[in-house]
Protein backbone atom coordinates (compact mmCIF):
# COMPACT_ATOMS: atom_id res chain seq x y z
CA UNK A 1 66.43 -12.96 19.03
CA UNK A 2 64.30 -10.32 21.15
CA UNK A 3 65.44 -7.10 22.75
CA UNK A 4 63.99 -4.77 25.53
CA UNK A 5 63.50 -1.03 24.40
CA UNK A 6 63.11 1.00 27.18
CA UNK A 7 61.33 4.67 27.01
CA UNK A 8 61.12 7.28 30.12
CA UNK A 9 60.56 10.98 29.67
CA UNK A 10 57.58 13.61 30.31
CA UNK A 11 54.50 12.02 29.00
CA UNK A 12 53.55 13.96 25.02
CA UNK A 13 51.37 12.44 22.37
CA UNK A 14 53.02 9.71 20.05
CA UNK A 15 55.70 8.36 22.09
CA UNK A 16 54.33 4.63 21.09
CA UNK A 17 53.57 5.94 17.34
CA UNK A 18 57.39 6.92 17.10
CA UNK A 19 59.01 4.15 18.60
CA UNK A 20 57.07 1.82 16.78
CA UNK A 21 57.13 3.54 13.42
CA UNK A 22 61.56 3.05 13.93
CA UNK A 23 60.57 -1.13 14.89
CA UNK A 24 58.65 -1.26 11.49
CA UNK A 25 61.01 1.26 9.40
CA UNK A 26 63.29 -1.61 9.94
CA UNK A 27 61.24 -4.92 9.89
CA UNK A 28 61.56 -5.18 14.27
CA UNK A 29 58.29 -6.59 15.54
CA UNK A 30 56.89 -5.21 18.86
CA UNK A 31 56.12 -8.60 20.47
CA UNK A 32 54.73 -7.14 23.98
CA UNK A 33 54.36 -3.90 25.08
CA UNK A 34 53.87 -2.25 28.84
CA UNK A 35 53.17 1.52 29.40
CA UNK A 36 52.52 3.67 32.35
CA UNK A 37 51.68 7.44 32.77
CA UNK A 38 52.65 8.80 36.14
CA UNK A 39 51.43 11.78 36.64
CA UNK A 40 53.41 13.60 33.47
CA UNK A 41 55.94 11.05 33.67
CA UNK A 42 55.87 8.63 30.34
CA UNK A 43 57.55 5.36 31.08
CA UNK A 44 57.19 2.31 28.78
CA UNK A 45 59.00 -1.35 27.93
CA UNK A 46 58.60 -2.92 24.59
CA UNK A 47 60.10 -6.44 24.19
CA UNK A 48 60.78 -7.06 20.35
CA UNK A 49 61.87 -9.55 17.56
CA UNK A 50 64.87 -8.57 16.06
CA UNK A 51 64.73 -12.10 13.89
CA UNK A 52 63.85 -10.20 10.58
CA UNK A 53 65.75 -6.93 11.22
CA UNK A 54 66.99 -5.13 8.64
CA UNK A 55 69.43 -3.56 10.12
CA UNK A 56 72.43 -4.35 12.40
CA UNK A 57 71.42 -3.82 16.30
CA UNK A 58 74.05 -1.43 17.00
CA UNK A 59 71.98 0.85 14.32
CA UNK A 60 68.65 0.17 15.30
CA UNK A 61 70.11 1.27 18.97
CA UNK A 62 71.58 4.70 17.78
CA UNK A 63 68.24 5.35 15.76
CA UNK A 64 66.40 5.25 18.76
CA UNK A 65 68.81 6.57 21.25
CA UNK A 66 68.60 9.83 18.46
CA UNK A 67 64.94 9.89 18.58
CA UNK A 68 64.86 10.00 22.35
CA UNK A 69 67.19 13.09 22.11
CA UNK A 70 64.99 14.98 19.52
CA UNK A 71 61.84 14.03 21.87
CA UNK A 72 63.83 14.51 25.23
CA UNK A 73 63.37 11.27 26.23
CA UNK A 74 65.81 8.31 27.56
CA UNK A 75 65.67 5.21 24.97
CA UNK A 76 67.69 2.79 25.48
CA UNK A 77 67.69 -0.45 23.72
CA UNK A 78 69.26 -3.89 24.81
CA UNK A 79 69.96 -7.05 23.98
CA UNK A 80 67.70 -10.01 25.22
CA UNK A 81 71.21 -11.56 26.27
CA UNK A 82 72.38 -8.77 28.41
CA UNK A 83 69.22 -8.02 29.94
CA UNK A 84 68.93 -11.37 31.16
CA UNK A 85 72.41 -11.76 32.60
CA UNK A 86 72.28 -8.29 34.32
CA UNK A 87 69.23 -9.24 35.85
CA UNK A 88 69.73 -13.04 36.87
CA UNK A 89 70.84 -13.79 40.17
């Protein structure tokens, strides 16, 4: 099982370490990873393995959903499933 974490937010030093450090708090691994700077604008798209996850998805959604709030981000993590059925034609 993979999901797509999705990060977007004025551009600050660890944005990747934070994320990252929630995927491994809770066994996710970070299977690809895509970042842009745009001008001060931070956006970035992690796919990861939730295979091993210690934690139900709901929770590992909320965690990061609460860092983005603390940071002043947008995270939003979803579901391999529904990211490929909202985006099929």
């Amino acid at each position: 099982m993979h999901a797509v974490i999705t990060v977007i937010g004025k551009d600050m030093v660890g944005i990747l370490a934070r994320v990252s450090a929630i995927c491994a708090e809770n066994n996710v691994n970070v299977v690809e990873v895509t970042q842009s700077i745009l001008q001060d604008l931070f956006a970035m798209i992690m796919m990861v393995d939730l295979s091993k996850c210690t934690i139900p998805f709901s929770e590992l959604s909320d965690k990061l959903t609460e860092l983005g709030g603390e940071l002043g981000l947008t995270i939003h993590a979803m579901h391999e499933d529904i990211f490929n059925s909202m985006h099929h034609v």
